[in-house]
N, C-alpha and C. Protein backbone atom coordinates (compact mmCIF):
# COMPACT_ATOMS: atom_id res chain seq x y z
N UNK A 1 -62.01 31.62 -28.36
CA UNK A 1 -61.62 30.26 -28.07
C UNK A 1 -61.50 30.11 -26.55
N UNK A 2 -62.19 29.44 -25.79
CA UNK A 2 -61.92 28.60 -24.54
C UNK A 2 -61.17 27.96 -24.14
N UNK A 3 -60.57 27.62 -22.97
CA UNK A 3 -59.81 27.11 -22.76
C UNK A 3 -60.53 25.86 -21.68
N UNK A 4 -60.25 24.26 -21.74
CA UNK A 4 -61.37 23.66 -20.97
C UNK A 4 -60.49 22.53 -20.34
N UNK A 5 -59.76 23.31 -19.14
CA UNK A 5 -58.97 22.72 -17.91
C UNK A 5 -59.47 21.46 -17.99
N UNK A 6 -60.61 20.26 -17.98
CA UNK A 6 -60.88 19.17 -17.67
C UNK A 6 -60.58 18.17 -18.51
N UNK A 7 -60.77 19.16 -19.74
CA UNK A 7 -60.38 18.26 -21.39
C UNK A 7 -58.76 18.21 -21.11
N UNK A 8 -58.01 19.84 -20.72
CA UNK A 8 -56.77 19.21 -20.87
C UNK A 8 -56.02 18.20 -19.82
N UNK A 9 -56.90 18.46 -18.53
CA UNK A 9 -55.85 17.25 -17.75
C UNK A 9 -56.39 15.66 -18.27
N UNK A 10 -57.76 15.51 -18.91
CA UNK A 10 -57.67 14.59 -19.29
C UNK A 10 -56.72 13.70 -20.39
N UNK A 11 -56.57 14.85 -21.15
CA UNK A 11 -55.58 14.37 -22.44
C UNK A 11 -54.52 14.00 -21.58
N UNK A 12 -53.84 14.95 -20.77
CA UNK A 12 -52.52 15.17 -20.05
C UNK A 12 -52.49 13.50 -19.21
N UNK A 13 -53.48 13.22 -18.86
CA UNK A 13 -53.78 11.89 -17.76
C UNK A 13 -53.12 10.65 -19.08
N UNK A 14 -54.39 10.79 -19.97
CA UNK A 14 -54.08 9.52 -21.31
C UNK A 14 -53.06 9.82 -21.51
N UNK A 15 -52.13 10.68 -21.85
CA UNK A 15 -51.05 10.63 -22.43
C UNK A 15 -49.64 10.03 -21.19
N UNK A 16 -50.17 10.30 -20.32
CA UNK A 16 -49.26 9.73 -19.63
C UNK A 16 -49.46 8.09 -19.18
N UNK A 17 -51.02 8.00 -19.47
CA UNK A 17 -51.05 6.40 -19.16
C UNK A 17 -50.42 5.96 -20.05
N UNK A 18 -50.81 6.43 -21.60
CA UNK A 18 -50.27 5.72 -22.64
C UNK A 18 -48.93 5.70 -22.75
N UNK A 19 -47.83 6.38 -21.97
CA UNK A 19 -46.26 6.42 -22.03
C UNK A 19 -46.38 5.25 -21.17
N UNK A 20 -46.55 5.15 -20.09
CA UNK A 20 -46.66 3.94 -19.12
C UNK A 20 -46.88 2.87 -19.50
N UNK A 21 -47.72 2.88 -20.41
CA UNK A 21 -48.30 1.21 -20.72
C UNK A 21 -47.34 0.92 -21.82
N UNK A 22 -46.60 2.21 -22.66
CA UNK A 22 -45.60 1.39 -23.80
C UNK A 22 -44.35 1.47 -22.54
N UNK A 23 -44.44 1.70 -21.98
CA UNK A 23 -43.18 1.32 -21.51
C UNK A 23 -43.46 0.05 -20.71
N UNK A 24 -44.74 -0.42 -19.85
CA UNK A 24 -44.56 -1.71 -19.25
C UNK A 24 -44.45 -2.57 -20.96
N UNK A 25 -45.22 -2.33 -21.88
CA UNK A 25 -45.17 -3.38 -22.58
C UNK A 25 -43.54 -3.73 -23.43
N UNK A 26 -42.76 -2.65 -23.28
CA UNK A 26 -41.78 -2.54 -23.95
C UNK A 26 -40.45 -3.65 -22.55
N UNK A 27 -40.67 -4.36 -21.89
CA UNK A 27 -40.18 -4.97 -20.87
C UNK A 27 -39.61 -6.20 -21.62
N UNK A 28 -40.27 -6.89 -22.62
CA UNK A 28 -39.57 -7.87 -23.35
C UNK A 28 -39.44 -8.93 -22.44
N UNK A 29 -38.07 -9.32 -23.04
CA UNK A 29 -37.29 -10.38 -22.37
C UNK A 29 -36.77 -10.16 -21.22
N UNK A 30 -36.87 -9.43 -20.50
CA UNK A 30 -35.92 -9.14 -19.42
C UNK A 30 -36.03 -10.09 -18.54
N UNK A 31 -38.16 -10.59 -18.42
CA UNK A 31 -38.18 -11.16 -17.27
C UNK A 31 -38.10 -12.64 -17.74
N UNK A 32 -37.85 -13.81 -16.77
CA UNK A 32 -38.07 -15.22 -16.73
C UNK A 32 -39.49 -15.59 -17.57
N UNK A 33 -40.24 -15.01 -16.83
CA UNK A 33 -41.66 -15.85 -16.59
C UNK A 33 -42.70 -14.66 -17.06
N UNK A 34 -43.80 -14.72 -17.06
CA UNK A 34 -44.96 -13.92 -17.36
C UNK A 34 -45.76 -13.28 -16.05
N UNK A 35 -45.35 -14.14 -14.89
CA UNK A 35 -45.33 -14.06 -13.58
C UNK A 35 -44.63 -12.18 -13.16
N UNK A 36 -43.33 -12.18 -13.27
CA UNK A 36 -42.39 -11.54 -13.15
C UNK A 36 -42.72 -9.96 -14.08
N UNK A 37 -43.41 -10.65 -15.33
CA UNK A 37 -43.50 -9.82 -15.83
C UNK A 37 -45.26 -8.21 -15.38
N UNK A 38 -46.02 -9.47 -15.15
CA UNK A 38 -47.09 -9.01 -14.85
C UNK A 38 -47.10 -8.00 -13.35
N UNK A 39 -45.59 -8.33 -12.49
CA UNK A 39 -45.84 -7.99 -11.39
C UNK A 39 -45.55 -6.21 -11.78
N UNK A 40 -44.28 -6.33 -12.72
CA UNK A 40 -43.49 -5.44 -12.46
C UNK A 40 -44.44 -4.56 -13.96
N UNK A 41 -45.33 -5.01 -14.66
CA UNK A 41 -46.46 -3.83 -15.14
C UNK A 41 -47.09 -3.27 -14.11
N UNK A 42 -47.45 -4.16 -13.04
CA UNK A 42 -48.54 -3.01 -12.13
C UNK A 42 -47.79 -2.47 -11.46
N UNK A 43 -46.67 -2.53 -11.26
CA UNK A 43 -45.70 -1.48 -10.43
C UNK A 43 -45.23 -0.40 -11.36
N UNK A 44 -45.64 -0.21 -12.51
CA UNK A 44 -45.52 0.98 -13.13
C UNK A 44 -47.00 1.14 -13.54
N UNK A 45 -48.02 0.93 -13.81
CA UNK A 45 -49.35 1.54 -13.51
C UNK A 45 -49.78 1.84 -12.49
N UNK A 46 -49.84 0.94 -11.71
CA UNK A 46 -50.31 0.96 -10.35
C UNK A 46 -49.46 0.88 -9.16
N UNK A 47 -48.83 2.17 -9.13
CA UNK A 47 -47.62 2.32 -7.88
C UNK A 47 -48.55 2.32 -6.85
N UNK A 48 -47.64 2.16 -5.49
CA UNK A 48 -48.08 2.16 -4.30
C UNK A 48 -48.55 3.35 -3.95
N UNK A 49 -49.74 3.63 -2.80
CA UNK A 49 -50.21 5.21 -2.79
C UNK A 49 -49.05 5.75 -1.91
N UNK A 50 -49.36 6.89 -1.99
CA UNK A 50 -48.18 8.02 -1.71
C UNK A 50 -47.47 7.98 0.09
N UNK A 51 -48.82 7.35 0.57
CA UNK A 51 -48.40 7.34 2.31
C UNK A 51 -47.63 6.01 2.20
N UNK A 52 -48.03 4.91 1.75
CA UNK A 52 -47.33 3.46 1.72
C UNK A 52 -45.71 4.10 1.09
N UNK A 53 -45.72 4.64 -0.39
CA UNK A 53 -44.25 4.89 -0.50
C UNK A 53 -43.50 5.57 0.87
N UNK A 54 -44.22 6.79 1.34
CA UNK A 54 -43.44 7.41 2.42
C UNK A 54 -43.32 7.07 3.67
N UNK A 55 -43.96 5.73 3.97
CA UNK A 55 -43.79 5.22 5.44
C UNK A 55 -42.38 3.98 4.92
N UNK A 56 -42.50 3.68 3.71
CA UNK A 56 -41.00 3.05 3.07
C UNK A 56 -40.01 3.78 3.40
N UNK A 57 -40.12 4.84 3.00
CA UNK A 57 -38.77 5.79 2.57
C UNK A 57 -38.72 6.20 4.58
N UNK A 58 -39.52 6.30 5.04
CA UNK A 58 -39.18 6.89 6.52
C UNK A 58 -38.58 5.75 7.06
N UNK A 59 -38.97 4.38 6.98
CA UNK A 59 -38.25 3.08 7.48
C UNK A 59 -36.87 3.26 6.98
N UNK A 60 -36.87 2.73 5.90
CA UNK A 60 -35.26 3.13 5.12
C UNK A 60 -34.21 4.21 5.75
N UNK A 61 -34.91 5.11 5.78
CA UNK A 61 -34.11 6.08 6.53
C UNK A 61 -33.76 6.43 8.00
N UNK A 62 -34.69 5.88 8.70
CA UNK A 62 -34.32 5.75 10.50
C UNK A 62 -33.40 5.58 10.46
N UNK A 63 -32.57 6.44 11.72
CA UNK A 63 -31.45 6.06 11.99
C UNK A 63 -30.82 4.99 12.70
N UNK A 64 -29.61 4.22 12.66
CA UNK A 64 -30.02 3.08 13.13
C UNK A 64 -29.06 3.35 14.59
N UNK A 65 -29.38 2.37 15.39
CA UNK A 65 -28.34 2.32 16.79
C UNK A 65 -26.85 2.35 16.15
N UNK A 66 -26.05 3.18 16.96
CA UNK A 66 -24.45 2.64 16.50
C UNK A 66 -24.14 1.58 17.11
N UNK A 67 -23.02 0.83 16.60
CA UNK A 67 -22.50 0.34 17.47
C UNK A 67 -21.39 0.18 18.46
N UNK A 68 -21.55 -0.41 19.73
CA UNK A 68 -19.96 0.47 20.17
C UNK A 68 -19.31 -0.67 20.02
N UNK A 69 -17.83 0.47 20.62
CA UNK A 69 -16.22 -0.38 19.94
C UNK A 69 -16.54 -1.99 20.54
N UNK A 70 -16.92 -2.28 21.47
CA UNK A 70 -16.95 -3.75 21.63
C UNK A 70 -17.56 -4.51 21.07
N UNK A 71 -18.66 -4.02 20.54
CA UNK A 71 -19.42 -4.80 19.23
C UNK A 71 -19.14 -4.79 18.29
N UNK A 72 -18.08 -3.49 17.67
CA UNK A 72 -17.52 -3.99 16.41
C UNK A 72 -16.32 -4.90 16.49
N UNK A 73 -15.86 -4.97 17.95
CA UNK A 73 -14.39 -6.14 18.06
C UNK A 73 -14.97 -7.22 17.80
N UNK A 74 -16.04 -7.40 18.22
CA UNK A 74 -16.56 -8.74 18.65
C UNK A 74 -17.37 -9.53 17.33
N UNK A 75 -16.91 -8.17 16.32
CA UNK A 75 -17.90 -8.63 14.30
C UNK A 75 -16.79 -9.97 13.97
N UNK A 76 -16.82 -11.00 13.59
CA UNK A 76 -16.43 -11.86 13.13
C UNK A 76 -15.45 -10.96 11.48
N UNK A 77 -14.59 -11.73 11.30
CA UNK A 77 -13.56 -11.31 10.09
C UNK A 77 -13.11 -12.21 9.35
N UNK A 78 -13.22 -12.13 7.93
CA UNK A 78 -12.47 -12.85 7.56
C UNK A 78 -11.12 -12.91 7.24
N UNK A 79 -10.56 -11.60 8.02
CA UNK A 79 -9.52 -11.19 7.76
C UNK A 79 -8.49 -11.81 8.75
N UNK A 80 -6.98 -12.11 8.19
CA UNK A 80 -5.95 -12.72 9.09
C UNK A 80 -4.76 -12.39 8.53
N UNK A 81 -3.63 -12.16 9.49
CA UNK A 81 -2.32 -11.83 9.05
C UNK A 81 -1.53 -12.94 8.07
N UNK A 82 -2.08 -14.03 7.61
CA UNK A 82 -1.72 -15.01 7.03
C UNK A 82 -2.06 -14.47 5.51
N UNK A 83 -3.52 -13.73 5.34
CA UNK A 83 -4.11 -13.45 4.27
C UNK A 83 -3.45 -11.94 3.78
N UNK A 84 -2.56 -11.79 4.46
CA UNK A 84 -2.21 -10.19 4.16
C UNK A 84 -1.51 -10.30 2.58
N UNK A 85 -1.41 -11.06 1.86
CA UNK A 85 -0.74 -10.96 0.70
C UNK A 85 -1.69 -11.59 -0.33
N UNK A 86 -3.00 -11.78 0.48
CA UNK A 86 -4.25 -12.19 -1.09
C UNK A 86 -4.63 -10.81 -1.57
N UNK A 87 -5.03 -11.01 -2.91
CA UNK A 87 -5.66 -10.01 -3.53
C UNK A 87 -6.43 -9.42 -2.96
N UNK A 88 -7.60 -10.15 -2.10
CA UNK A 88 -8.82 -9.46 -1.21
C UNK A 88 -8.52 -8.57 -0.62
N UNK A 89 -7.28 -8.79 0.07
CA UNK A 89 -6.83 -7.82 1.32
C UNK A 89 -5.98 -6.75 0.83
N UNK A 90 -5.95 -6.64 -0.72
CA UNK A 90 -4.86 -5.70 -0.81
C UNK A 90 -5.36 -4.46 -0.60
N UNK A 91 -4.35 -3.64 -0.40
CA UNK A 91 -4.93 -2.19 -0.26
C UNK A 91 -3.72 -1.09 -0.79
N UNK A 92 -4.71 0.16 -1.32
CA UNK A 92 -3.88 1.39 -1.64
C UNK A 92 -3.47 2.93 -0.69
N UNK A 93 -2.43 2.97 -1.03
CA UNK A 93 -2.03 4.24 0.40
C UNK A 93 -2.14 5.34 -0.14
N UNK A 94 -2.57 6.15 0.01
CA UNK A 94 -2.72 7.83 -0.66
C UNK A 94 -1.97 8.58 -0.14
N UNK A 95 -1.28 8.94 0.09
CA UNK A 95 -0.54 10.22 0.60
C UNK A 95 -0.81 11.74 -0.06
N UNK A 96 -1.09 12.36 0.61
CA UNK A 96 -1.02 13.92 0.43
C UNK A 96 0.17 15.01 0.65
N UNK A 97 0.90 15.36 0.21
CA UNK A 97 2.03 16.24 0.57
C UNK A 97 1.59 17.74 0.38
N UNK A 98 2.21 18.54 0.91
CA UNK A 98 1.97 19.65 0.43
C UNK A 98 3.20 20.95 0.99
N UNK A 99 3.55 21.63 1.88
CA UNK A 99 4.27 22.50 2.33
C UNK A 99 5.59 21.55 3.36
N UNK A 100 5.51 20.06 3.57
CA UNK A 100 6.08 19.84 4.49
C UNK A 100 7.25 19.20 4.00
N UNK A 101 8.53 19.13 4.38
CA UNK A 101 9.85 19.13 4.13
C UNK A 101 10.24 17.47 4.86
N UNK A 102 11.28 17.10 3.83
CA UNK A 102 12.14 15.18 4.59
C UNK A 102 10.89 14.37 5.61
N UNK A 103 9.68 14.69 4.46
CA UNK A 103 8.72 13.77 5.26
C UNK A 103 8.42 12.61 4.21
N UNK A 104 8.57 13.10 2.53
CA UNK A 104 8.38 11.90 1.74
C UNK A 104 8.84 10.27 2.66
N UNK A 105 10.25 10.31 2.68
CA UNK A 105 11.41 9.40 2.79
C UNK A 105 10.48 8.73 4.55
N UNK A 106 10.05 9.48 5.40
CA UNK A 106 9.51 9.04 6.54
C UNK A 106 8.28 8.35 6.06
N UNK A 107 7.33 8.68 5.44
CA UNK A 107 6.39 8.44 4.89
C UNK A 107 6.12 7.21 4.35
N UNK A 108 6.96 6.82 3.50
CA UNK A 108 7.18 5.78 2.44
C UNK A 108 8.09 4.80 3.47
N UNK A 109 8.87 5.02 4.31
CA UNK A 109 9.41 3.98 5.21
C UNK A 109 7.90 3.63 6.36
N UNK A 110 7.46 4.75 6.69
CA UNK A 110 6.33 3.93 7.31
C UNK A 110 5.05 3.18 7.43
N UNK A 111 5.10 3.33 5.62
CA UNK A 111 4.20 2.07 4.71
C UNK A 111 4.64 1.10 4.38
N UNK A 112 6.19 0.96 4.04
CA UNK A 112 6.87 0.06 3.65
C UNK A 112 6.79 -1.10 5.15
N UNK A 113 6.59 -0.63 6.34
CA UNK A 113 7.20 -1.60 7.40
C UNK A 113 6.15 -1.66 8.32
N UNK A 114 5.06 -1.34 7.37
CA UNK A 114 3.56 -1.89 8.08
C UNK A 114 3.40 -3.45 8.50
N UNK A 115 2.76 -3.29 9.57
CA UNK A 115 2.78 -5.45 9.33
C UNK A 115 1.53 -6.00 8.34
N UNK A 116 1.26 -5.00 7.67
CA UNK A 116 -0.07 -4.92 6.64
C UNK A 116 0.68 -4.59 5.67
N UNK A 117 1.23 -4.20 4.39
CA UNK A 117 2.10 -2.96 3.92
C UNK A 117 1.22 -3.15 2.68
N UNK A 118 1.06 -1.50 2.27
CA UNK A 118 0.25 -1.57 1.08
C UNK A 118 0.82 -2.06 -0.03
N UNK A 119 -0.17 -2.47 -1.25
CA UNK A 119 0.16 -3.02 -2.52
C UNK A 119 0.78 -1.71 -3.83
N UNK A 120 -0.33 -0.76 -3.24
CA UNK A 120 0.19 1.17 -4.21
C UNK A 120 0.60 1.48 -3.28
N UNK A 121 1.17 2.85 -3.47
CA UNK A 121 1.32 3.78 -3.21
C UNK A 121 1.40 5.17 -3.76
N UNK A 122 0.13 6.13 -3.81
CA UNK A 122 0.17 7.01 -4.61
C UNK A 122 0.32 8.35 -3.64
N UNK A 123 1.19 8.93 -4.30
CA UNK A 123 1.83 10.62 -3.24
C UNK A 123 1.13 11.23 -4.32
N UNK A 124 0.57 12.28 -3.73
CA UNK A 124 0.12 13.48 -4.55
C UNK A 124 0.55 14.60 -3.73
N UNK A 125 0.79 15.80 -5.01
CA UNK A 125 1.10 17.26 -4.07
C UNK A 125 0.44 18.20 -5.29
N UNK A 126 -0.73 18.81 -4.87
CA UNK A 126 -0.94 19.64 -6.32
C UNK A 126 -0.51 21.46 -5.75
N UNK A 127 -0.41 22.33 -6.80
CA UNK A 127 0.34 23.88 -6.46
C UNK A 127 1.08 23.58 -5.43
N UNK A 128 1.67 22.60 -4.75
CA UNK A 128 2.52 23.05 -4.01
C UNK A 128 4.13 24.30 -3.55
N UNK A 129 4.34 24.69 -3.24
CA UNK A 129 5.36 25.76 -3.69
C UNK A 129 6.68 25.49 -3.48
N UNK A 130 6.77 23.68 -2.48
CA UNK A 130 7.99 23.26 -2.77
C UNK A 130 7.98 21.91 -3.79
N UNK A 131 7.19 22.14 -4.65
CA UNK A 131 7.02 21.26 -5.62
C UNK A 131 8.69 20.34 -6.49
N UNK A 132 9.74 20.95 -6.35
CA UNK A 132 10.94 20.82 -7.13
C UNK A 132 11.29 19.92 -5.96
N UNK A 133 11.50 20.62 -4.35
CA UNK A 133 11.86 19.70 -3.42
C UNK A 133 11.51 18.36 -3.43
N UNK A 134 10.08 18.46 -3.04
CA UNK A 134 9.01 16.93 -3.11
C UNK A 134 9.38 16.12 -4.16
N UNK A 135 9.82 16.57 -5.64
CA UNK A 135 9.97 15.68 -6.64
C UNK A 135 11.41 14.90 -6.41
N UNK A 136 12.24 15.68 -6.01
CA UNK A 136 13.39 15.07 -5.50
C UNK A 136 13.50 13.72 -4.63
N UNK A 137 12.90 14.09 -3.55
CA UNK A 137 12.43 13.29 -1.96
C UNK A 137 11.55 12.41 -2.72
N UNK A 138 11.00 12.52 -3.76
CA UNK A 138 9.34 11.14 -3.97
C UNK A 138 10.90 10.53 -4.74
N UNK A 139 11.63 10.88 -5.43
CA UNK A 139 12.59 10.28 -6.48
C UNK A 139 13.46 8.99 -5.52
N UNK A 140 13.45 9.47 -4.19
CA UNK A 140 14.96 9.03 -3.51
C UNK A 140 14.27 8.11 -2.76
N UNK A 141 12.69 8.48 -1.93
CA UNK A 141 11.85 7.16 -1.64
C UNK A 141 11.80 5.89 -2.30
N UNK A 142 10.94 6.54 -3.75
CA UNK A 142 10.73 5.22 -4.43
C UNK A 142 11.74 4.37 -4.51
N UNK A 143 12.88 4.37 -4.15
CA UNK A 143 13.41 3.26 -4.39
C UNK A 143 13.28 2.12 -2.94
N UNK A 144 13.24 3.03 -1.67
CA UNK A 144 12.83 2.18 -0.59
C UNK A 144 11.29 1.20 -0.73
N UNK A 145 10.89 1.54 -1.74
CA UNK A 145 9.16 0.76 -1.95
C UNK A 145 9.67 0.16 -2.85
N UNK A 146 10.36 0.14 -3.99
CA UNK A 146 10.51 -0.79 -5.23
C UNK A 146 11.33 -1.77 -4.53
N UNK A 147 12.25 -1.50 -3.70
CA UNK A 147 12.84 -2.95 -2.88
C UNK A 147 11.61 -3.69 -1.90
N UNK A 148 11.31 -2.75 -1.67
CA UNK A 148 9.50 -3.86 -1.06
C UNK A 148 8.78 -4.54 -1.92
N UNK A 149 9.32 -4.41 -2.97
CA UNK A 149 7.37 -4.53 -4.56
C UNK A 149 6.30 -3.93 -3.97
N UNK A 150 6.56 -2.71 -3.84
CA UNK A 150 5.71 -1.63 -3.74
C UNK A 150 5.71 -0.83 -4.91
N UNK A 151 4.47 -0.79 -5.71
CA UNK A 151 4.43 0.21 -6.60
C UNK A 151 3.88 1.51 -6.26
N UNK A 152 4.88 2.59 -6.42
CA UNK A 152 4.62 4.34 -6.15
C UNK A 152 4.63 4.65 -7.54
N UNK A 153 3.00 5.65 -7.13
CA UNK A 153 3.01 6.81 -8.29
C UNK A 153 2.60 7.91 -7.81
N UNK A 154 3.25 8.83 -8.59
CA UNK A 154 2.85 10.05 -8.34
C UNK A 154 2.15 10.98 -9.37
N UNK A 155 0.94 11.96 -8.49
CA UNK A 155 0.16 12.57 -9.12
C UNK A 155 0.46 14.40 -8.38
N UNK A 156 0.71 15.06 -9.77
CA UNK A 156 0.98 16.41 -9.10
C UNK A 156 0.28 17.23 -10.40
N UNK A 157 0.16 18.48 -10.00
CA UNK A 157 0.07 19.18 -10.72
C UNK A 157 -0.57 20.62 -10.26
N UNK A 158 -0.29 21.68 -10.97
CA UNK A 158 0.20 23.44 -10.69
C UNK A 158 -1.32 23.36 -9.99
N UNK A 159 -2.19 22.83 -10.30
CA UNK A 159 -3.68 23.67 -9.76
C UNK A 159 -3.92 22.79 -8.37
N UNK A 160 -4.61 23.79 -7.44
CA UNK A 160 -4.92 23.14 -6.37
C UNK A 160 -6.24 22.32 -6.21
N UNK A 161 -5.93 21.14 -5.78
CA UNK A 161 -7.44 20.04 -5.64
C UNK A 161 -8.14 19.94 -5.06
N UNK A 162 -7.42 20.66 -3.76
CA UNK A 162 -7.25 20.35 -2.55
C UNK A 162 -7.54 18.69 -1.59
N UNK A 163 -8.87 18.38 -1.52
CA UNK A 163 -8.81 17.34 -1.15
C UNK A 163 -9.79 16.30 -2.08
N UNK A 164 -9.94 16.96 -2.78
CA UNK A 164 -10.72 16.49 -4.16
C UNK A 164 -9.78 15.46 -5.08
N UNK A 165 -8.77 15.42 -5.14
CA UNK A 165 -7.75 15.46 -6.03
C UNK A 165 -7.19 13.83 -5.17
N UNK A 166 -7.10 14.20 -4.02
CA UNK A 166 -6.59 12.69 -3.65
C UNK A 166 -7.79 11.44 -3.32
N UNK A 167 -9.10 12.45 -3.13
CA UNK A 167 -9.98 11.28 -2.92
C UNK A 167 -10.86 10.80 -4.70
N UNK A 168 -10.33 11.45 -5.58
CA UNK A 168 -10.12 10.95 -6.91
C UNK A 168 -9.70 9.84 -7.40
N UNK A 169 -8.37 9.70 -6.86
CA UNK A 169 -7.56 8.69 -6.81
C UNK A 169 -7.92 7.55 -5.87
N UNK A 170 -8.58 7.68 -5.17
CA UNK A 170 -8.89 6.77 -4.18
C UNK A 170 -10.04 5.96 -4.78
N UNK A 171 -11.13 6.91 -5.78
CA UNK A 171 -12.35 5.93 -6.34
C UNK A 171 -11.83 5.22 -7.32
N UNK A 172 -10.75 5.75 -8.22
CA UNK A 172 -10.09 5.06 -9.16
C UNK A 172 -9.06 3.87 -9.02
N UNK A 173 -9.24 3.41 -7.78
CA UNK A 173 -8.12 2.26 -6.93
C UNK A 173 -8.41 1.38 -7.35
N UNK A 174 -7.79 0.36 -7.67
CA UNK A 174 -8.28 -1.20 -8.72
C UNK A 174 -7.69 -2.11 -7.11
N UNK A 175 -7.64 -1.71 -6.32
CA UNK A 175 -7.70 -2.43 -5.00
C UNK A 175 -8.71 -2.11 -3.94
N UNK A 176 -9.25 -3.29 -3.66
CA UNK A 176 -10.68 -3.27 -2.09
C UNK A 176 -10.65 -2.18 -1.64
N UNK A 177 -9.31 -2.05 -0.57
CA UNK A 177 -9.31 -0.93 0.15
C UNK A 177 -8.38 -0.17 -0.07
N UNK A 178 -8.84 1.16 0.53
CA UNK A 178 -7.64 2.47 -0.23
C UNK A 178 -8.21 3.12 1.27
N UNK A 179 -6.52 3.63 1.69
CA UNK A 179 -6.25 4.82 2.98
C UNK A 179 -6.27 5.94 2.50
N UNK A 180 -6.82 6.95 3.12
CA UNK A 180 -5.76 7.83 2.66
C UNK A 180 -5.42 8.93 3.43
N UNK A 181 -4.13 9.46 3.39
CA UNK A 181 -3.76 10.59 4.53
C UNK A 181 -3.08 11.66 4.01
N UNK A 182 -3.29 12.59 5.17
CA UNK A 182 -2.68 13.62 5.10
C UNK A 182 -1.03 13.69 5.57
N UNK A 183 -0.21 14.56 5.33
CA UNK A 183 1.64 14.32 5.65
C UNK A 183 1.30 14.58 6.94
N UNK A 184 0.52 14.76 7.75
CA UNK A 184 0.71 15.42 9.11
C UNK A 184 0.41 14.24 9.90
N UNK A 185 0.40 12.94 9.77
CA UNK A 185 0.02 12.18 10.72
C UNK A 185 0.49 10.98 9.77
N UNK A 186 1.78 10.73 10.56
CA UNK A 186 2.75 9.27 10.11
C UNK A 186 2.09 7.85 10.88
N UNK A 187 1.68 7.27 10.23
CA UNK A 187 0.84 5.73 10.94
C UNK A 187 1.89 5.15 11.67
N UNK A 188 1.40 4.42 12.63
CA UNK A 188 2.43 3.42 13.45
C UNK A 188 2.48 2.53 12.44
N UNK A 189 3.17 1.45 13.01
CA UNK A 189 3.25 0.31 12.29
C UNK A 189 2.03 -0.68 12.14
N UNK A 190 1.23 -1.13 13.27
CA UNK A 190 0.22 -1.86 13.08
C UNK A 190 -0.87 -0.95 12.41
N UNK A 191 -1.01 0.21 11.83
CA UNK A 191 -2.28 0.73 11.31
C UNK A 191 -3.01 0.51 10.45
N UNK A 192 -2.38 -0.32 9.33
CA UNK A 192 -3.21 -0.84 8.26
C UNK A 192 -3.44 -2.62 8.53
N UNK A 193 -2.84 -3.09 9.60
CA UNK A 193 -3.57 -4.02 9.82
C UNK A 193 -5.05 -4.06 10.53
């Protein structure tokens, strides 16, 4: 028995046109018009040749100029200290704790008296080894944020996340924007504005 390389890339060719063509024809309803539809069959038969895709993908990807700090002062905002209490503008504070001691209580006073002040506040400390301390200190804070209507939660637990663990919490934020820091660097007051 022979084996006849031309027969099989041919099969190999049909068989792949024929996946292609049930799949443009399998497009349905998706599109408006027949217009819409016809475009987006030849963009799955007939893709662009290989240099046209990669002079795309090289555009796309150039790097672009930065810009400097005076051009980003100078970006228009829709942001204003008037708006600091719309939904748009709310934002979540992350805190990270870990080995450091009577910093909760600093911490949580210096979110609370932001001229921005966040809407969360979530402390996390995972394996930490003064874990009993921290629970104490997050206990004696929260009440300085619940007199703000600040809601604090806390996320702990024995295994280390390290920084995995708080930027977790950060994709899971049901608010725009989310900070988040480490205990080693207490924000001034204007920082979240």
């Amino acid at each position: 028995m022979t084996f006849d390389m031309n027969k099989f890339k041919s099969e190999k060719n049909n068989l792949i046109i024929s996946s292609l063509q049930k799949q443009a024809s399998n497009i349905g309803n998706y599109f408006l018009n027949d217009d819409e539809k016809q475009t987006y069959k030849k963009q799955i038969l007939e893709p662009d040749p290989y240099s046209i895709r990669k002079d795309k993908l090289v555009e796309r990807t150039k790097p672009r100029t930065a810009r400097t700090m005076k051009q980003i002062f100078e970006m228009p905002s829709k942001y204003s200290m008037e708006k600091k209490d719309d939904e748009e503008f709310s934002l979540t504070a992350v805190v990270s704790l870990y080995r450091r001691t009577n910093m909760t209580k600093r911490w949580i006073n210096a979110l609370v008296n932001q001229t921005h002040p966040p809407k969360i506040i979530w402390i996390v400390h995972f394996a930490s080894p003064i874990s009993k301390i921290l629970d104490r200190e997050i206990e004696e804070a929260r009440l300085i944020a619940e007199n703000s209507n600040i809601t604090v939660f806390v996320n702990k637990g024995e295994m280390q996340l390290k920084y995995f663990g708080r930027f977790q919490l950060a994709l899971q934020s049901t608010t725009k924007y989310v900070v988040v820091f480490d205990d080693d660097c207490v924000p001034q007051k204007r920082f979240l504005e």
